[in-house]
N, C-alpha and C. Protein backbone atom coordinates (compact mmCIF):
# COMPACT_ATOMS: atom_id res chain seq x y z
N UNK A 1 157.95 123.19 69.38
CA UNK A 1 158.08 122.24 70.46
C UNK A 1 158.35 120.86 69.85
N UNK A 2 159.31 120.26 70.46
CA UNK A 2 159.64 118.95 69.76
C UNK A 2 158.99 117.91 70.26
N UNK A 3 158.63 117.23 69.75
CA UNK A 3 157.59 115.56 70.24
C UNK A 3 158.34 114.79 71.55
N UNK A 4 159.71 114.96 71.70
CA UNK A 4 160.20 115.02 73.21
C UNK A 4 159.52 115.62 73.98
N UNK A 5 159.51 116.78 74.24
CA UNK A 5 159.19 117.52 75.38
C UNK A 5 157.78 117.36 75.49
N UNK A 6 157.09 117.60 74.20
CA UNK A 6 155.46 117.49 74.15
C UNK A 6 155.10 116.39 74.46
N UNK A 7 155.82 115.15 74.04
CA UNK A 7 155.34 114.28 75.48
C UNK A 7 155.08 114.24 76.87
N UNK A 8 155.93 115.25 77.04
CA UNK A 8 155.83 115.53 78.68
C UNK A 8 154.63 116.30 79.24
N UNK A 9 153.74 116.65 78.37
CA UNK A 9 152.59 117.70 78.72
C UNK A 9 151.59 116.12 79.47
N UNK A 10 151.55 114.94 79.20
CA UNK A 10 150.63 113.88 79.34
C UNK A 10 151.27 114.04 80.49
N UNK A 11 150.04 113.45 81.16
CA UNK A 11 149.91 113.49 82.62
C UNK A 11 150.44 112.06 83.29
N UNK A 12 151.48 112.39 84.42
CA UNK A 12 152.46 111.22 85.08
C UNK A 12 151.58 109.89 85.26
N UNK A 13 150.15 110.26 85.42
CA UNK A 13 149.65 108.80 86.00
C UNK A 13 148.85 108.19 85.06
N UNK A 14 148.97 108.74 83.68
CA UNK A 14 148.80 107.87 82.37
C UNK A 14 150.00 107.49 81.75
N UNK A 15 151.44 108.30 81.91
CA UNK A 15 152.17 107.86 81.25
C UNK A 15 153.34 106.90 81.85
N UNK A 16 153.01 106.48 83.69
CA UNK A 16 153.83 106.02 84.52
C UNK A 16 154.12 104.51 84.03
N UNK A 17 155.13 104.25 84.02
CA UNK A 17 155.53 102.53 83.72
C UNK A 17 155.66 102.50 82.12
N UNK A 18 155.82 103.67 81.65
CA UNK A 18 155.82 103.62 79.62
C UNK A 18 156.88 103.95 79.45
N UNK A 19 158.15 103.70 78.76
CA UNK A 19 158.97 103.85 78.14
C UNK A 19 158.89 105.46 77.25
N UNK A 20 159.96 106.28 77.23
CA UNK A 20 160.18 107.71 76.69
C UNK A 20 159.25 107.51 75.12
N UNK A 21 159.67 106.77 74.61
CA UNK A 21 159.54 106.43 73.08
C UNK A 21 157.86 105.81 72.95
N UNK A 22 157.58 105.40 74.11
CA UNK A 22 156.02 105.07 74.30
C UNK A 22 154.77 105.93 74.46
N UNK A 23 155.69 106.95 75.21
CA UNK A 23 155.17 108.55 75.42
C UNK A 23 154.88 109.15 74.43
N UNK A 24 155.82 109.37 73.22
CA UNK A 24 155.67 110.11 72.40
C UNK A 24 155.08 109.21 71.13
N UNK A 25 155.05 108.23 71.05
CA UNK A 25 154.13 107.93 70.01
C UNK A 25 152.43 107.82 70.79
N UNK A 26 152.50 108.20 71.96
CA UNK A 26 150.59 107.86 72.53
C UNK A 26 150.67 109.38 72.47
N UNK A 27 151.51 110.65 72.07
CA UNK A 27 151.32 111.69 71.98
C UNK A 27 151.09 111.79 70.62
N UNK A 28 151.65 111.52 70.09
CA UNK A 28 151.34 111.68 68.60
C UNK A 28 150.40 110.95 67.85
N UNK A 29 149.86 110.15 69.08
CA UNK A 29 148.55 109.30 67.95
C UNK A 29 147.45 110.27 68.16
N UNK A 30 147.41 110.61 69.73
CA UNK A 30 146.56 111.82 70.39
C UNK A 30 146.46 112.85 69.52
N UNK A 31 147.90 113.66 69.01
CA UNK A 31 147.67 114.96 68.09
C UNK A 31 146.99 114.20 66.42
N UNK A 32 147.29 113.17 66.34
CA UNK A 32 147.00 112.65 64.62
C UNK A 32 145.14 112.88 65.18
N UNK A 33 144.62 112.39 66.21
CA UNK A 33 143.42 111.98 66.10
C UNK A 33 142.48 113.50 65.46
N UNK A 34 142.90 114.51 65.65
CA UNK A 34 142.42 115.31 65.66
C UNK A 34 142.16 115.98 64.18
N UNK A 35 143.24 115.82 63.08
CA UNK A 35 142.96 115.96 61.65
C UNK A 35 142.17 115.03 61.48
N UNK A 36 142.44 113.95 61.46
CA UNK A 36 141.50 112.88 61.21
C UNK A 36 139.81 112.90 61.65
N UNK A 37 139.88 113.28 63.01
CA UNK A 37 138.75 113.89 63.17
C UNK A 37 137.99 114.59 62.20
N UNK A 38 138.50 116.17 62.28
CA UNK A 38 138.58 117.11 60.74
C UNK A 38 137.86 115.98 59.72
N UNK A 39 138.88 115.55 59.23
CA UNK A 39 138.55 114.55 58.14
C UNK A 39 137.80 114.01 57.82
N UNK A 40 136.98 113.13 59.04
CA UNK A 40 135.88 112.45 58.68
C UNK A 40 134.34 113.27 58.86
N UNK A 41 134.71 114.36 59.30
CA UNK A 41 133.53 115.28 59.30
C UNK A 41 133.32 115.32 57.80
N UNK A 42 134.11 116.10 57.31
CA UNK A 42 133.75 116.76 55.71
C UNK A 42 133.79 114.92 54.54
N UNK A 43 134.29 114.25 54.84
CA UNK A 43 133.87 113.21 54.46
C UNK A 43 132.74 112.24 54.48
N UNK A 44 132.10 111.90 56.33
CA UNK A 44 131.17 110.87 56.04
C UNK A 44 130.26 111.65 57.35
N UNK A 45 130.70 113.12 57.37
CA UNK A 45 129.79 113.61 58.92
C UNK A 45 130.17 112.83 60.15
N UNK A 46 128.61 112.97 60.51
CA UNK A 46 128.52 112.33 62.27
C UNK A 46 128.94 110.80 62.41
N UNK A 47 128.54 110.08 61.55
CA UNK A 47 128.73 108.48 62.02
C UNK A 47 130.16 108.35 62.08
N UNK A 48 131.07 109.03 60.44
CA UNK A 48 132.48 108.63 60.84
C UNK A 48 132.92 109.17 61.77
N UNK A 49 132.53 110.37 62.28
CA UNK A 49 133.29 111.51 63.14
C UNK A 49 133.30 110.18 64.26
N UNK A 50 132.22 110.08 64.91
CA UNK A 50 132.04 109.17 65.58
C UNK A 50 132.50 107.65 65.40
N UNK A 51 133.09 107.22 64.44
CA UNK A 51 133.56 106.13 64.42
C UNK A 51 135.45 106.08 64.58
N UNK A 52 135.76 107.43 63.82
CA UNK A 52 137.12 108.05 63.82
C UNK A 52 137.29 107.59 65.66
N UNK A 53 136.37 108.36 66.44
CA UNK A 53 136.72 108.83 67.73
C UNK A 53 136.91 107.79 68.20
N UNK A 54 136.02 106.92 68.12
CA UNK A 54 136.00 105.64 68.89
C UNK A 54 136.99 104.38 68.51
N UNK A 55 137.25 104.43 67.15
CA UNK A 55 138.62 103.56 66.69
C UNK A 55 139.84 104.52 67.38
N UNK A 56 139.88 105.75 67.31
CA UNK A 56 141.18 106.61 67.77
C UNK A 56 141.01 106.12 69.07
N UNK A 57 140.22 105.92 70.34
CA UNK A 57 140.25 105.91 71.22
C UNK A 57 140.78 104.51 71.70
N UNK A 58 140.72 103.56 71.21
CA UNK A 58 140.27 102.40 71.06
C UNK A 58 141.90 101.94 71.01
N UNK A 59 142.21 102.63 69.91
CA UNK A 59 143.83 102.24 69.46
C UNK A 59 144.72 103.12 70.79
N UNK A 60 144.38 104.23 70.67
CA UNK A 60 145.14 105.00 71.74
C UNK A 60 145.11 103.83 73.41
N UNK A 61 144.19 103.28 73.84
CA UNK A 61 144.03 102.48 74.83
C UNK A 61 144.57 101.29 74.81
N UNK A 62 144.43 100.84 73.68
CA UNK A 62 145.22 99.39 73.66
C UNK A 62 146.82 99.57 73.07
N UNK A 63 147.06 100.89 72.67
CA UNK A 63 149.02 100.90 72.69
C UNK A 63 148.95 101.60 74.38
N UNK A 64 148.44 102.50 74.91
CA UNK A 64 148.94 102.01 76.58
C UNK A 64 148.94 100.86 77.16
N UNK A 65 147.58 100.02 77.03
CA UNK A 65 147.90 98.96 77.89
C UNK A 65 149.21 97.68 77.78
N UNK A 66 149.27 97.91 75.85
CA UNK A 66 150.56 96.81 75.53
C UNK A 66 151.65 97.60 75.85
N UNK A 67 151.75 98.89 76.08
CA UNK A 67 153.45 99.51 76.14
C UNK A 67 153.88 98.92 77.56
N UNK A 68 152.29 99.14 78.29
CA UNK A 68 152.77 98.67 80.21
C UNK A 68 153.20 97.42 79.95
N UNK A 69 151.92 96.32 79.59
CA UNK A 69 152.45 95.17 79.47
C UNK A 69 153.74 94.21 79.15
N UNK A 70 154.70 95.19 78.07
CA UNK A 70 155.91 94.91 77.69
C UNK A 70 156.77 95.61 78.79
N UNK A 71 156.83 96.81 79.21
CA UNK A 71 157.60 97.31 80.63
C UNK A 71 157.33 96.06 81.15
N UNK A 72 156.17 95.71 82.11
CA UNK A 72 156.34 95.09 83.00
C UNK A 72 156.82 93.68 82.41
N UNK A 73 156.13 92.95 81.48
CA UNK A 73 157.11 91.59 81.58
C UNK A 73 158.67 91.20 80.77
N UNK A 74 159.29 92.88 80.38
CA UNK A 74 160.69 92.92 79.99
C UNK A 74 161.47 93.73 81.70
N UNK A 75 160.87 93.93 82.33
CA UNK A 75 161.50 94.44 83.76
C UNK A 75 161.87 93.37 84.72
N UNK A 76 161.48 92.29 84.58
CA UNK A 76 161.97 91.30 85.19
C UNK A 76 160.55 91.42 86.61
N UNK A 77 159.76 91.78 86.43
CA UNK A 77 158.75 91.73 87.63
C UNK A 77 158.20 90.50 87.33
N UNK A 78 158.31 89.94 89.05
CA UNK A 78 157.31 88.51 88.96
C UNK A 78 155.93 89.01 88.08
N UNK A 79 155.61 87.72 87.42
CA UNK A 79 154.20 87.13 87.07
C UNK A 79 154.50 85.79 86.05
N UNK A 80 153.38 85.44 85.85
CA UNK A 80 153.86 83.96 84.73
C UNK A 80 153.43 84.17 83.41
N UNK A 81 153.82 83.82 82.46
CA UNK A 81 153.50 83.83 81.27
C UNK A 81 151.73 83.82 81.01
N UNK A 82 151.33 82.62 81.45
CA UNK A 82 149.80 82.55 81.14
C UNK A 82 149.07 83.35 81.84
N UNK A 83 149.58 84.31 82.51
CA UNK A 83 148.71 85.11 83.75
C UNK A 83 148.70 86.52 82.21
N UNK A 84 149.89 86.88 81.50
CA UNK A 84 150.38 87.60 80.56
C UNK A 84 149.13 87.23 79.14
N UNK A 85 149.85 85.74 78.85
CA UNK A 85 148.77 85.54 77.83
C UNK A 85 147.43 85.78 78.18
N UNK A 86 147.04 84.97 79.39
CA UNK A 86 145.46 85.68 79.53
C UNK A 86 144.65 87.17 79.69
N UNK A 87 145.67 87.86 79.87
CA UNK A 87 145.72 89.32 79.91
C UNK A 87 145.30 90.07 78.66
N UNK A 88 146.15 89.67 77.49
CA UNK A 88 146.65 89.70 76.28
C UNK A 88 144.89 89.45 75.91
N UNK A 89 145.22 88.49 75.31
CA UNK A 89 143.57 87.66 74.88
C UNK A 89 142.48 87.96 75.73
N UNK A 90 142.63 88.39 76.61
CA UNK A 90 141.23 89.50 77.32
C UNK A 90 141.08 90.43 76.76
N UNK A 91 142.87 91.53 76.55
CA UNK A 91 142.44 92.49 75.95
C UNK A 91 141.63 92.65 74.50
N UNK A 92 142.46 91.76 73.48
CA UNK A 92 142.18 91.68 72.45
C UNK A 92 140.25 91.14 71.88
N UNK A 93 139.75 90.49 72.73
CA UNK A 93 138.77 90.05 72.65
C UNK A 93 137.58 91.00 73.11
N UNK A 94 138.07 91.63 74.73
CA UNK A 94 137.15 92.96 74.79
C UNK A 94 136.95 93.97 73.57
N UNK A 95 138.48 94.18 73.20
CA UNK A 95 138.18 95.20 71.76
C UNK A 95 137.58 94.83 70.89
N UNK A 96 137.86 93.62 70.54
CA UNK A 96 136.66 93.46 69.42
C UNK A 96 135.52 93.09 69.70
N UNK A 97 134.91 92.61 70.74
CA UNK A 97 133.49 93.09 70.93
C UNK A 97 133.04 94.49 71.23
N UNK A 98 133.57 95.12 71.78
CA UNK A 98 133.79 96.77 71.37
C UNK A 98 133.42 97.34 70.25
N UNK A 99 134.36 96.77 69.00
CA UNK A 99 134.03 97.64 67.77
C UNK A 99 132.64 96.65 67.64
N UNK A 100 133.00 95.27 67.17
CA UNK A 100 131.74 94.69 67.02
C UNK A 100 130.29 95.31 67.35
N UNK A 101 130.21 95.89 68.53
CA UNK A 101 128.94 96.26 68.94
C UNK A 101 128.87 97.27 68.63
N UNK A 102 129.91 98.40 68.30
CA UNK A 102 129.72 99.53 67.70
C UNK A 102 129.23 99.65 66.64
N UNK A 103 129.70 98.66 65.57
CA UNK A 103 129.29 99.01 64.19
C UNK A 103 128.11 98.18 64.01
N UNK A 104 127.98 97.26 64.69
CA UNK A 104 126.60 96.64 64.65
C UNK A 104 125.01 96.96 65.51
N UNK A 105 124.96 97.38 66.49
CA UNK A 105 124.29 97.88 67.10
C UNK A 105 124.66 99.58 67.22
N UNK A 106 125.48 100.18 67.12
CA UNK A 106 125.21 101.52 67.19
C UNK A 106 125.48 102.45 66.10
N UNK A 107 125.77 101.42 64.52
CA UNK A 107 125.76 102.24 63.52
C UNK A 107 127.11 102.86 63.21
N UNK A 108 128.23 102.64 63.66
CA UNK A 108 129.38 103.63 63.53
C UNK A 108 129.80 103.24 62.32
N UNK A 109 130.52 104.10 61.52
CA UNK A 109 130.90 104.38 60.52
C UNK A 109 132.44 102.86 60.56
N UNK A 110 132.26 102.08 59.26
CA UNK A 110 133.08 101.05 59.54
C UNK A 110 134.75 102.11 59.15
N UNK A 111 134.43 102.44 58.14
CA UNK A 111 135.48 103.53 57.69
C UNK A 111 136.05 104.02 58.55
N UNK A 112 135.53 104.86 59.16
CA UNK A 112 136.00 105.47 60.59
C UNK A 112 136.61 105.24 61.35
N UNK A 113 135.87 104.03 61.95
CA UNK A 113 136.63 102.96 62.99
C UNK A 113 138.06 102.76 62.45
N UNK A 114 138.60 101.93 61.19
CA UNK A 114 139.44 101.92 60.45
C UNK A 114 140.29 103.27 60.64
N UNK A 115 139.99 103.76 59.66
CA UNK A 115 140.68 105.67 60.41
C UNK A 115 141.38 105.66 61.53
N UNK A 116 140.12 105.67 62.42
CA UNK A 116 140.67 106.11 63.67
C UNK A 116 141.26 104.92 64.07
N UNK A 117 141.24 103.44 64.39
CA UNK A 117 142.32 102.43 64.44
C UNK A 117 143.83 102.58 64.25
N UNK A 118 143.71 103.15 62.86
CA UNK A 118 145.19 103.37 62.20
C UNK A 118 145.88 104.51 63.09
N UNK A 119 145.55 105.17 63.78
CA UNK A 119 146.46 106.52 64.05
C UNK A 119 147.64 106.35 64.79
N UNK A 120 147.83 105.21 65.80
CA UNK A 120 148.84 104.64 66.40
C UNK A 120 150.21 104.60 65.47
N UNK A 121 149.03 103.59 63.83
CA UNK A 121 150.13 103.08 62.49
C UNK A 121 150.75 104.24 61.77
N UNK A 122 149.94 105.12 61.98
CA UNK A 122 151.00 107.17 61.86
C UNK A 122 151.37 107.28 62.24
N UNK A 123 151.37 106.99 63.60
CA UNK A 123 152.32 108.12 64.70
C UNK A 123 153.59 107.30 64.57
N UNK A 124 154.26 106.09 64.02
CA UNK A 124 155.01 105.48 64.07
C UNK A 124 156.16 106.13 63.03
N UNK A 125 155.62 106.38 61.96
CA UNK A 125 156.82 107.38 60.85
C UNK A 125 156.99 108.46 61.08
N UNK A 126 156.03 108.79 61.78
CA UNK A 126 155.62 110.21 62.01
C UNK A 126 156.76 110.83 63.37
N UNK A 127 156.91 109.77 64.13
CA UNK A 127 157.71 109.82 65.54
C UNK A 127 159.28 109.59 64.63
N UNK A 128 159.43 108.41 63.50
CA UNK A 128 160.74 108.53 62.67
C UNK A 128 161.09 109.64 62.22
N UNK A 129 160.37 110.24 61.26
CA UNK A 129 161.00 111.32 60.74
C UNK A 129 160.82 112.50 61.99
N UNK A 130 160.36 113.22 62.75
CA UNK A 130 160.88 114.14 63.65
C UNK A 130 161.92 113.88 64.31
N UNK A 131 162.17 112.74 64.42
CA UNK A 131 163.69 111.74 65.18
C UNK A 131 164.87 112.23 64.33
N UNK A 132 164.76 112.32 62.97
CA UNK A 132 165.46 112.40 62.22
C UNK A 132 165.75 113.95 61.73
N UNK A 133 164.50 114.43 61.60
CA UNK A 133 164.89 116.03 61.72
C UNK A 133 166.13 116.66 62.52
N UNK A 134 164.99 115.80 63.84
CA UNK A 134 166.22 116.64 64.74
C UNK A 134 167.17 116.23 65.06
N UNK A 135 167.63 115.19 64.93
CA UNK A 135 169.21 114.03 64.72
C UNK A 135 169.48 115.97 63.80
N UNK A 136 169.30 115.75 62.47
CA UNK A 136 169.90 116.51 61.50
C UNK A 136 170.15 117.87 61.88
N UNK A 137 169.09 118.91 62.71
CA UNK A 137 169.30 119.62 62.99
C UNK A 137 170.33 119.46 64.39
N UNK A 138 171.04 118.92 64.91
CA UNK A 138 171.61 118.68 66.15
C UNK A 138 172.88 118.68 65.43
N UNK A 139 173.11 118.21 64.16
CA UNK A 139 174.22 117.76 63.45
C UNK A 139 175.03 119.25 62.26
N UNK A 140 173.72 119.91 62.33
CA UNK A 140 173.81 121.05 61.67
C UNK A 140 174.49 122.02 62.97
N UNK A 141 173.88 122.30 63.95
CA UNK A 141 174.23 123.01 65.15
C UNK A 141 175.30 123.02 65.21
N UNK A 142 176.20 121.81 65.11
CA UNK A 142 177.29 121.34 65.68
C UNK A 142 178.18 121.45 64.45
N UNK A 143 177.64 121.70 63.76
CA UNK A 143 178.58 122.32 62.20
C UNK A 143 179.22 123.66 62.03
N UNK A 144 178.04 124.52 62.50
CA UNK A 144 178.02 125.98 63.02
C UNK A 144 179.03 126.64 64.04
N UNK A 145 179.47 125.71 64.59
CA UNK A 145 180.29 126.09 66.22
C UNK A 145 181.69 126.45 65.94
């Protein structure tokens, strides 16, 4: 199954107002979270497992809310800039009191968090090279004919 189509398994009213290419990298941060998961078990146990989850989650939430945010203020829909910036700097500030309180009051694995943060920063080569596979295999097909 190609990271096209397997985007399409996410459900319309998480992925409504996201761009094709937005889809499939919040799909592929989704499938990364899950080695990584793996990972921090046999590495740091429960705290990273738990810190993996909550940075994966964390990142996975804040590339939906910026993919909408860029749809909507590259679509030409009324709003004003500072209504945008304040949006922005809400988000960014909730998250980090988020992790903040995670790793400080509930112990999460800082590692982890990190980990799981990054999976978005995978799914980005990760969405290149299958792009490119199948560019190649499309190019091969068409060699064959």
């Amino acid at each position: 199954m190609t990271t096209a189509v397997a985007s399409q398994a996410l459900p319309d009213s998480f992925t409504e107002g996201i761009t094709a290419g937005g889809r499939r990298l919040l799909f592929l941060s989704v499938v990364l979270l899950v080695p990584a998961t793996v990972a921090a078990w046999f590495v740091g146990g429960l705290p990273t497992v738990g810190g993996v989850a909550l940075g994966g989650g964390v990142a996975v939430i804040n590339f939906w809310l910026l993919s909408r945010m860029v749809v909507q203020s590259t679509s030409g829909a009324p709003g004003s800039v500072g209504w945008l910036v304040a949006r922005l700097m809400g988000k960014f500030g909730l998250a980090g009191l988020l992790l903040a309180l995670a790793v400080l009051a509930f112990g999460i694995d800082g590692f982890g968090l990190l980990l799981g943060l990054s999976v978005t920063f995978a799914a980005v080569p990760l969405n290149l090279f299958s792009q490119w596979v199948a560019g190649r295999e499309s190019l091969t097909s068409r060699g064959r004919r």
